[in-house]
C-alpha atoms as a PDB file:
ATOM      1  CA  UNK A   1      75.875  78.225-130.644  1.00  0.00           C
ATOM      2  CA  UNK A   2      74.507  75.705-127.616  1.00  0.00           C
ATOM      3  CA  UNK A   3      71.972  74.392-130.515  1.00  0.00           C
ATOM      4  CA  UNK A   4      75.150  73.679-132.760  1.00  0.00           C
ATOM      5  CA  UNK A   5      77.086  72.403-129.240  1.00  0.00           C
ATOM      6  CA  UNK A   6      74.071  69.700-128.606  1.00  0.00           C
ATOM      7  CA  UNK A   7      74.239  68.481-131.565  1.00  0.00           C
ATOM      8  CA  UNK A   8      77.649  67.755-132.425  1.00  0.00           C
ATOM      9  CA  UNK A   9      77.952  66.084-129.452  1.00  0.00           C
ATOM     10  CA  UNK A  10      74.830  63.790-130.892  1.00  0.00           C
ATOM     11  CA  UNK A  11      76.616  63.359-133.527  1.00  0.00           C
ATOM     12  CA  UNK A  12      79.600  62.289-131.631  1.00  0.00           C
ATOM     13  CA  UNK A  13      77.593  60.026-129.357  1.00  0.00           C
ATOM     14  CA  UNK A  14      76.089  58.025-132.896  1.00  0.00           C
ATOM     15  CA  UNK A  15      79.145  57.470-134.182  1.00  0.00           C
ATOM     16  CA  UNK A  16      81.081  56.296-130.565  1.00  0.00           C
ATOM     17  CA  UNK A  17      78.352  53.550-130.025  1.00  0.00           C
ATOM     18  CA  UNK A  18      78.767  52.376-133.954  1.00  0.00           C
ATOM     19  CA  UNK A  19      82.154  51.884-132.912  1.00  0.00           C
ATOM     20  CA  UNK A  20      81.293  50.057-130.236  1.00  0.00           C
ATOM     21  CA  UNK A  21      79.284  47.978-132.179  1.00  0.00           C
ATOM     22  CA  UNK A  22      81.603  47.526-134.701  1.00  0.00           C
ATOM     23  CA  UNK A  23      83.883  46.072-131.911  1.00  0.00           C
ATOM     24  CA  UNK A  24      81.907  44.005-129.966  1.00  0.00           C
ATOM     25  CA  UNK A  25      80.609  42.161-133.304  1.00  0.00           C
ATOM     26  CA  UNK A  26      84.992  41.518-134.370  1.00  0.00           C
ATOM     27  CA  UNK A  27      85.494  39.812-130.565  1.00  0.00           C
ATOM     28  CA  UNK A  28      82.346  37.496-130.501  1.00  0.00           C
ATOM     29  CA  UNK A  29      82.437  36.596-133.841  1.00  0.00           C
ATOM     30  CA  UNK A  30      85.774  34.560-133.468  1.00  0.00           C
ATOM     31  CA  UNK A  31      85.098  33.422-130.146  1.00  0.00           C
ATOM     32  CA  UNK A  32      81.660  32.258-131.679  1.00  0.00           C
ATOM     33  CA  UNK A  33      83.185  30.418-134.047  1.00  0.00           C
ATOM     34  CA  UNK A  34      86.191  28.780-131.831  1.00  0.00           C
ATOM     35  CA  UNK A  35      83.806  27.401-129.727  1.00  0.00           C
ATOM     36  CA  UNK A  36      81.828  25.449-132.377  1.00  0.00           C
ATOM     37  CA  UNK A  37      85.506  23.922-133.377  1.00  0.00           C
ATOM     38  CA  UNK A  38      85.918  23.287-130.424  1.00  0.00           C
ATOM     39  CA  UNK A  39      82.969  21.899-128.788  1.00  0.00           C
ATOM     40  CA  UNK A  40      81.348  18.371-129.127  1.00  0.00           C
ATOM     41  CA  UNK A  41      78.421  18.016-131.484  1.00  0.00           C
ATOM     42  CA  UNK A  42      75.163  17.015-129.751  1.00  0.00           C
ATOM     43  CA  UNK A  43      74.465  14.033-131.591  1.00  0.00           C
ATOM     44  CA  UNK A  44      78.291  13.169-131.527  1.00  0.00           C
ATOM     45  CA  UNK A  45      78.442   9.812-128.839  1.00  0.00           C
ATOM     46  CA  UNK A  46      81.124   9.821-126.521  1.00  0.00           C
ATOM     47  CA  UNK A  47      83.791   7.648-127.769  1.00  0.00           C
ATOM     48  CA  UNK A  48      85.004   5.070-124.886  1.00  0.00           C
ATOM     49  CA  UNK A  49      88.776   3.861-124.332  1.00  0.00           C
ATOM     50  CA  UNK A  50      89.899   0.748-126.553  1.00  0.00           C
ATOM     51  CA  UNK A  51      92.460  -0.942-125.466  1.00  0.00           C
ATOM     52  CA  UNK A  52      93.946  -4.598-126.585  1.00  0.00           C
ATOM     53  CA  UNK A  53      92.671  -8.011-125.694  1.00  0.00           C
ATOM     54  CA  UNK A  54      95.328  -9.403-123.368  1.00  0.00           C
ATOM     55  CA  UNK A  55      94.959 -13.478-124.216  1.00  0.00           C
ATOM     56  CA  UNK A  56      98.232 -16.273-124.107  1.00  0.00           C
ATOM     57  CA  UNK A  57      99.329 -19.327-123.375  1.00  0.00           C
ATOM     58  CA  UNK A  58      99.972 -20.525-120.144  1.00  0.00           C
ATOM     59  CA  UNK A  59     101.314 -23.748-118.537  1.00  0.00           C
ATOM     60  CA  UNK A  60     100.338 -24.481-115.220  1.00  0.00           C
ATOM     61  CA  UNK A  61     102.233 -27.509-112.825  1.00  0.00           C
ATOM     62  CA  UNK A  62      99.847 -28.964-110.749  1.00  0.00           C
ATOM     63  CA  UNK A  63     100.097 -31.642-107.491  1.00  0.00           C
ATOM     64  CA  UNK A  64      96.818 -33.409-106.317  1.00  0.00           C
ATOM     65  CA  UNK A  65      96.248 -35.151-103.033  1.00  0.00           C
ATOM     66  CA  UNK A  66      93.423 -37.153-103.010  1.00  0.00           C
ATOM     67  CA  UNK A  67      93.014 -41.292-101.739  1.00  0.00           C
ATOM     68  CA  UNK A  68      92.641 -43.849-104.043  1.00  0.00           C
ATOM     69  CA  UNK A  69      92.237 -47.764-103.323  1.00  0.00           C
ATOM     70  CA  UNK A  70      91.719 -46.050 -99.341  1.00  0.00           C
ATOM     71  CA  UNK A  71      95.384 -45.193 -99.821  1.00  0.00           C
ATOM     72  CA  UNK A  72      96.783 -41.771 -99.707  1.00  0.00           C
ATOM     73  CA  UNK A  73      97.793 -40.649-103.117  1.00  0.00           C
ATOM     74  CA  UNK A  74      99.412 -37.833-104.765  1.00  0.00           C
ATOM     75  CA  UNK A  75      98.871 -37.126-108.316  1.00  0.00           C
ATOM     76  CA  UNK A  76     101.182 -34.649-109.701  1.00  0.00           C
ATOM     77  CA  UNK A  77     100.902 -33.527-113.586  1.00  0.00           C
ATOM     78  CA  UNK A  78     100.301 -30.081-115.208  1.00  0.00           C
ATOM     79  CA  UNK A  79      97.894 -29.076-117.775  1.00  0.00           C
ATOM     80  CA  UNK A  80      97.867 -25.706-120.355  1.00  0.00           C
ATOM     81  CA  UNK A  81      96.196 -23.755-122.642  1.00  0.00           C
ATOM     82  CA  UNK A  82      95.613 -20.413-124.160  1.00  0.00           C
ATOM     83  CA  UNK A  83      93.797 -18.084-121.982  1.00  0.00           C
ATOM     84  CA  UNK A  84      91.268 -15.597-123.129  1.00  0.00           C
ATOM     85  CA  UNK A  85      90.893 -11.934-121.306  1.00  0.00           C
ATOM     86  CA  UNK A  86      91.981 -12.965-118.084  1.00  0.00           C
ATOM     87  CA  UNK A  87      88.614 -15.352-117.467  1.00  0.00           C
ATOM     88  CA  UNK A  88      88.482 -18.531-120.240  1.00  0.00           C
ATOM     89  CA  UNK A  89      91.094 -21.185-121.023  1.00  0.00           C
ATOM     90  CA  UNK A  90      90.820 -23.951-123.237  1.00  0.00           C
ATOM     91  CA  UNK A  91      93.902 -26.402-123.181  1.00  0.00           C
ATOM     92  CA  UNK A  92      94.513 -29.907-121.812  1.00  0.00           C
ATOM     93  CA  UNK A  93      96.053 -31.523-119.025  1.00  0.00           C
ATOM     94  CA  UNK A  94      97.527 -35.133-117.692  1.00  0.00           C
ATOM     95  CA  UNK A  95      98.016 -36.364-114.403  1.00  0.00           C
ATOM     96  CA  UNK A  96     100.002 -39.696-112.915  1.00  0.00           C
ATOM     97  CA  UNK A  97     100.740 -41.201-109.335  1.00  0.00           C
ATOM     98  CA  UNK A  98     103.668 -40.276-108.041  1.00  0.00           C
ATOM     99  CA  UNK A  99     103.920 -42.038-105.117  1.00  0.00           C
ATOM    100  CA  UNK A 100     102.710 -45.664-107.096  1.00  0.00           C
ATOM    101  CA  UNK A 101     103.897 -49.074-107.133  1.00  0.00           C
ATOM    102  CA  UNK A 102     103.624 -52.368-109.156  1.00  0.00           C
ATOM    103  CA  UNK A 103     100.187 -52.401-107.581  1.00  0.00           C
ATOM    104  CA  UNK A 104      99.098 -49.015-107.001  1.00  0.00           C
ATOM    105  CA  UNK A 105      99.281 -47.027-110.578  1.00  0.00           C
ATOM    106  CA  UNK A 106      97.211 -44.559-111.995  1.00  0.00           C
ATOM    107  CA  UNK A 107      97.368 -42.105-114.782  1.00  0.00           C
ATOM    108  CA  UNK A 108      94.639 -39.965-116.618  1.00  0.00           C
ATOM    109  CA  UNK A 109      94.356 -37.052-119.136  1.00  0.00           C
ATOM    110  CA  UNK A 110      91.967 -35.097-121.309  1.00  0.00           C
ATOM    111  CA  UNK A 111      90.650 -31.390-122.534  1.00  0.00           C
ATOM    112  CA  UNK A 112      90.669 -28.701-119.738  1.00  0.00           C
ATOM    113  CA  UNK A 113      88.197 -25.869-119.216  1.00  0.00           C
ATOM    114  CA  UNK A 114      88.700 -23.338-116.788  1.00  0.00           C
ATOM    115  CA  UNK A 115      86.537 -20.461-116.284  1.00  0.00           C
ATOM    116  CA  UNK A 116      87.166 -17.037-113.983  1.00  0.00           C
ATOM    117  CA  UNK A 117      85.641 -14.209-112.728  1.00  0.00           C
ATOM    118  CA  UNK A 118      87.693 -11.191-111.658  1.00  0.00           C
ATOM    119  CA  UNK A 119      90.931 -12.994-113.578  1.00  0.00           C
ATOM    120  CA  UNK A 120      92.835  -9.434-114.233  1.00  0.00           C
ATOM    121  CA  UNK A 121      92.463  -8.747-110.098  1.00  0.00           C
ATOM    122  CA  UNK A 122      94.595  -9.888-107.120  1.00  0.00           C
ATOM    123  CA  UNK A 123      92.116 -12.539-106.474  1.00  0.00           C
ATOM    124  CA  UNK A 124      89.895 -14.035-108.612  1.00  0.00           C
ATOM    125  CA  UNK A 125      87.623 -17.211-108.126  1.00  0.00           C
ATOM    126  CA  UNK A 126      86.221 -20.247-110.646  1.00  0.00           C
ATOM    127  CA  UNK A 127      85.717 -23.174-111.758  1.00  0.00           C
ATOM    128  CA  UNK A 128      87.803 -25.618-113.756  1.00  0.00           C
ATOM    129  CA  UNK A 129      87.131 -28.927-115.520  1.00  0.00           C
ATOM    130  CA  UNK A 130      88.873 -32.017-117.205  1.00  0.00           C
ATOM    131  CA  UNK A 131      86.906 -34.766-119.067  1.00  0.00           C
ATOM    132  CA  UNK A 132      88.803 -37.889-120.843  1.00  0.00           C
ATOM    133  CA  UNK A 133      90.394 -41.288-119.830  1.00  0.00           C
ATOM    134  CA  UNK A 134      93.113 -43.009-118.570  1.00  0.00           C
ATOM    135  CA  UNK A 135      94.233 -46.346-116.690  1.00  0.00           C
ATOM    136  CA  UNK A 136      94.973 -47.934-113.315  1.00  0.00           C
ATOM    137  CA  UNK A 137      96.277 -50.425-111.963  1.00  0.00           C
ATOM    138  CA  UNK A 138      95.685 -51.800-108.118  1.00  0.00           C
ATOM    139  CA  UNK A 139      96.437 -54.588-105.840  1.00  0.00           C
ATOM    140  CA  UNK A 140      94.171 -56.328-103.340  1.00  0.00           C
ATOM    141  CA  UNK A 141      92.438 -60.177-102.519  1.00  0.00           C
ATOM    142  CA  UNK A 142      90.029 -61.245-105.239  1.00  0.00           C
ATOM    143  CA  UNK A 143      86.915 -61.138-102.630  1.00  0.00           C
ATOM    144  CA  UNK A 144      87.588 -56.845-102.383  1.00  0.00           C
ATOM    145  CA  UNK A 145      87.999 -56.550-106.079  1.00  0.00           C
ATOM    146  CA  UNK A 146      85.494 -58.866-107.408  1.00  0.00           C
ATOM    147  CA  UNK A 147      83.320 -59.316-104.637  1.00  0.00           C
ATOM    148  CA  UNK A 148      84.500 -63.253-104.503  1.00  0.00           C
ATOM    149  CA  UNK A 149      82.874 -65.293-101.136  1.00  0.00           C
ATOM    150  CA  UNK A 150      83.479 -68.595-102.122  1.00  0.00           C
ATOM    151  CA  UNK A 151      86.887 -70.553-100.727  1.00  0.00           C
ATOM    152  CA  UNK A 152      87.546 -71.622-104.241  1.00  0.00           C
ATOM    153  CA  UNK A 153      87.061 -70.160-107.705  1.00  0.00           C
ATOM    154  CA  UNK A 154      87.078 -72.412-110.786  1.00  0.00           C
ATOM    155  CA  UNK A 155      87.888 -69.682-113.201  1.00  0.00           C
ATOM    156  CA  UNK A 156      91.119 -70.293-115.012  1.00  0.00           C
ATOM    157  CA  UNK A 157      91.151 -67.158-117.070  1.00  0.00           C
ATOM    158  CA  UNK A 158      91.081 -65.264-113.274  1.00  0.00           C
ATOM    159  CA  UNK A 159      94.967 -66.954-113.013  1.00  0.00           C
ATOM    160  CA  UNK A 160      96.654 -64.956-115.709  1.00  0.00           C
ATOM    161  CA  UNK A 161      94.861 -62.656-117.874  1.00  0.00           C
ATOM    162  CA  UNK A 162      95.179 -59.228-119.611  1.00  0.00           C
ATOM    163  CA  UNK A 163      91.270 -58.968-119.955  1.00  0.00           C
ATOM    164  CA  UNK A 164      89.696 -55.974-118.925  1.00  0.00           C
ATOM    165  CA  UNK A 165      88.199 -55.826-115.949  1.00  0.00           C
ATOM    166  CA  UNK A 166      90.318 -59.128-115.113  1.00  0.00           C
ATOM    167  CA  UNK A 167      93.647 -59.671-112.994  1.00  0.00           C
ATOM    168  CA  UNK A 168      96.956 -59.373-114.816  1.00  0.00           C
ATOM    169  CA  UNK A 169      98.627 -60.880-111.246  1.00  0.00           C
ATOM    170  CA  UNK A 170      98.063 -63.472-108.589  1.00  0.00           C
ATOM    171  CA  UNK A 171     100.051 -64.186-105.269  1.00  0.00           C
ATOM    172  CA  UNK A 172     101.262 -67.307-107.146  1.00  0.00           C
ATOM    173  CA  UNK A 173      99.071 -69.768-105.979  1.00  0.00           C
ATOM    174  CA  UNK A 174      97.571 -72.595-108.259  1.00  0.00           C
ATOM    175  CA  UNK A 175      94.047 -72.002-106.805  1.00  0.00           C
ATOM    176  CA  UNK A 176      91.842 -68.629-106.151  1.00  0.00           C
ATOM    177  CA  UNK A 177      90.109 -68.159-103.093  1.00  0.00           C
ATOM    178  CA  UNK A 178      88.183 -64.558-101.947  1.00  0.00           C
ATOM    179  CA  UNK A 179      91.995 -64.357-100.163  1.00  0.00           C
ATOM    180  CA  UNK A 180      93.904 -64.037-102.924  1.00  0.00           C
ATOM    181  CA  UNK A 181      95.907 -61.085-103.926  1.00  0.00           C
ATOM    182  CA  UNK A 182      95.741 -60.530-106.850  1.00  0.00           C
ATOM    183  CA  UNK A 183      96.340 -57.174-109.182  1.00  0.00           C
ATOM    184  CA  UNK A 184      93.596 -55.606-111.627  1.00  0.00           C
ATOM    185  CA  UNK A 185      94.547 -53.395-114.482  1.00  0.00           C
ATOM    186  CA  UNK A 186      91.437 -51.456-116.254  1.00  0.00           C
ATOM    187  CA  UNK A 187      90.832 -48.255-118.317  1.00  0.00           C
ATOM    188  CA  UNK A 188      88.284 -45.576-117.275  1.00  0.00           C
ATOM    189  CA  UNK A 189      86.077 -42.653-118.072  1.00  0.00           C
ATOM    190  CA  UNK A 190      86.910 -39.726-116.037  1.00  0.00           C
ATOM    191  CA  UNK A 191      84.943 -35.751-115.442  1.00  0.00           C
ATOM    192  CA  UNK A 192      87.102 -33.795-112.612  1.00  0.00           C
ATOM    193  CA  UNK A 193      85.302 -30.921-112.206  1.00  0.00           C
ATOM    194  CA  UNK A 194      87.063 -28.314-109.605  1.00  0.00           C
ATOM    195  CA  UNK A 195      86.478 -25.278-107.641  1.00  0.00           C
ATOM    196  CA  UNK A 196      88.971 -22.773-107.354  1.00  0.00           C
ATOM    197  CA  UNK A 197      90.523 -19.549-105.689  1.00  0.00           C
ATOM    198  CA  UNK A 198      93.291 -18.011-108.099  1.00  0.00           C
ATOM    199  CA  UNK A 199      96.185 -15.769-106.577  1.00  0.00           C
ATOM    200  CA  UNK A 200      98.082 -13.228-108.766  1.00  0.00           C
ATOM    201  CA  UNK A 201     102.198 -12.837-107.310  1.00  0.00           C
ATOM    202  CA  UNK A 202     103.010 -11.147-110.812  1.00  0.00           C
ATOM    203  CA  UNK A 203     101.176 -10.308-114.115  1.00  0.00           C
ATOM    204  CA  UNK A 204     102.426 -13.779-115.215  1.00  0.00           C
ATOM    205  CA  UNK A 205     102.496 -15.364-111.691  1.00  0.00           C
ATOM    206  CA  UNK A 206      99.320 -16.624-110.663  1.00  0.00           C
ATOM    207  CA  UNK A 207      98.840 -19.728-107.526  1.00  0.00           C
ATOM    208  CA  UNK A 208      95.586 -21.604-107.550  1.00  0.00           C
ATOM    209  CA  UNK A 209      94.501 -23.838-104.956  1.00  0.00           C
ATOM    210  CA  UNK A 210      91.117 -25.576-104.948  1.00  0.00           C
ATOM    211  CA  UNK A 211      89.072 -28.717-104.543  1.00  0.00           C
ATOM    212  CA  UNK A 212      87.615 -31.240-106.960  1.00  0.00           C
ATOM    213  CA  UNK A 213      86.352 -34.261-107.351  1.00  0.00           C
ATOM    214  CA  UNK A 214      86.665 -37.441-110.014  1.00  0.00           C
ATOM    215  CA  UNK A 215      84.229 -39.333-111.100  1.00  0.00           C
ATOM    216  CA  UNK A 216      84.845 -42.484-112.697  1.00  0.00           C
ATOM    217  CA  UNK A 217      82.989 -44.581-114.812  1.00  0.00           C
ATOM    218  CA  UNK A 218      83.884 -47.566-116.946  1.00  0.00           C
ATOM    219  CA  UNK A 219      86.023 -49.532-114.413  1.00  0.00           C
ATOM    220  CA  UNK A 220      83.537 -51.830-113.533  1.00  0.00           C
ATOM    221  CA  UNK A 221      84.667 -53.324-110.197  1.00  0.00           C
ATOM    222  CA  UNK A 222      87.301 -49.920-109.806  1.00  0.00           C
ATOM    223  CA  UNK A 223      84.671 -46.768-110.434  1.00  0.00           C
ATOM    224  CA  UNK A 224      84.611 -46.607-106.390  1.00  0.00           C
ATOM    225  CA  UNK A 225      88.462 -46.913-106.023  1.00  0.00           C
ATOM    226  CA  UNK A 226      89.384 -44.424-108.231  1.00  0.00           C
ATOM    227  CA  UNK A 227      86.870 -41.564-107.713  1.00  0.00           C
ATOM    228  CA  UNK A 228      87.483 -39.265-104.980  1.00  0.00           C
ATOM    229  CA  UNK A 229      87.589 -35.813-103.322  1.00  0.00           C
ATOM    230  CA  UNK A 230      91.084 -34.076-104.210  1.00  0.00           C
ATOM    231  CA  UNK A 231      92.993 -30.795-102.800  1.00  0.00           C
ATOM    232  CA  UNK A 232      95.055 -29.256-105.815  1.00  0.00           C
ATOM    233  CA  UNK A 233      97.516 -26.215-105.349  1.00  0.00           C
ATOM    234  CA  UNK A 234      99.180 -25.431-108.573  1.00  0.00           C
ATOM    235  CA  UNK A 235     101.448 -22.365-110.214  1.00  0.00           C
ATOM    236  CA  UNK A 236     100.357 -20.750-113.631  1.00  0.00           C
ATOM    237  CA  UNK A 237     103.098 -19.335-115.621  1.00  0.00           C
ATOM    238  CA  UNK A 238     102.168 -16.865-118.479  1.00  0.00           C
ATOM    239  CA  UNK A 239      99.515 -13.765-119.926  1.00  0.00           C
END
């Protein structure tokens, strides 16, 4: 009777842990299997965000105040483009005198470049650049233009001419000395390369100020006159 006791209770013991078998193998099985769904294959790379390329156009108003002839001069113009990612625009730009005269004129243009770094922040910092041409016009005597020492100057072509290089005005008088005022009108290379601090008010509000300088070539006796150090402040509108 205890022989028969022991043993059914064996037998009861066999068949409770094949249950438990049978029942641990049914809950890790799916959870097994839910995790490999789940989970990220090991040679699976991590897939970053992508997100669009933010490019536009912008136009920009810009005023310039620079000296030119040893005269205080403000050049106001504007110059746009389409901007790439916050950092490259390519565009062009033209600029005038606005505070010029008969004698004291003054207007240039060409391809712009500018170039940032930090352009999608509050404050970003570059460089900009215009290359290309334009004319001026400016009055003085014919010994600070052309260098002229002599009391008289037997050069009828200086009287009235449209040469370049050459006066297009005298004072009236029938003779040229080093003392006469006369007015020179010639064309010009310019490069106006810039430095610059860039200001975001708005995502498409953005203040620049900087400094730059022109260099002139081409103008013979005005390359001197007309290149300079310049302050700019201007407003971007746009991206």
């Amino acid at each position: 009777m205890r022989k028969f006791g022991w043993t059914r209770i064996a037998t009861l013991s066999r068949i409770s842990r094949g249950l438990l078998a049978v029942v641990a193998t049914i809950a890790i099985v799916p959870a097994a299997a839910a995790e490999q769904s789940s989970g990220t294959p090991q040679n699976t790379p991590t897939q970053g965000t992508v997100g669009p390329i933010e490019s536009g156009f912008i136009i920009a108003p810009d005023v310039r105040f620079t000296q030119v002839n040893d005269r205080a001069a403000t050049l106001v113009g504007a110059y746009g483009g389409w901007m790439t990612e916050h950092t490259v625009l390519i565009g062009a730009g033209g600029y005038w005198l606005a505070n010029g005269a008969r004698d004291f004129e003054m207007a240039y243009g060409g391809p712009v470049v500018e170039w940032l770094v930090h352009g999608d922040r509050t404050i970003a910092f570059g460089a900009r650049g215009l290359v290309g041409g334009g004319r001026a016009t400016l009055g003085g005597t014919l010994g600070d233009l052309f260098g002229v020492r002599t009391d008289q100057v037997a050069a009828p072509s200086l009287n009235r001419g449209d040469h370049r290089g050459r006066p297009v005005g005298t004072d009236g008088r029938r003779g040229l000395t080093s003392s006469s005022l006369v007015i020179v009108r010639d064309d010009f290379f310019i490069a106006e390369p810039q430095a610059i601090v860039s200001v975001r008010a708005a995502r498409w509000l953005h203040v620049d100020a900087g400094v730059g300088y022109r260099l002139i070539a081409g103008a013979e006796n005005l390359d001197d006159r007309l290149g300079g150090v310049s302050g700019t402040i201007s407003v971007k509108f746009g991206q």
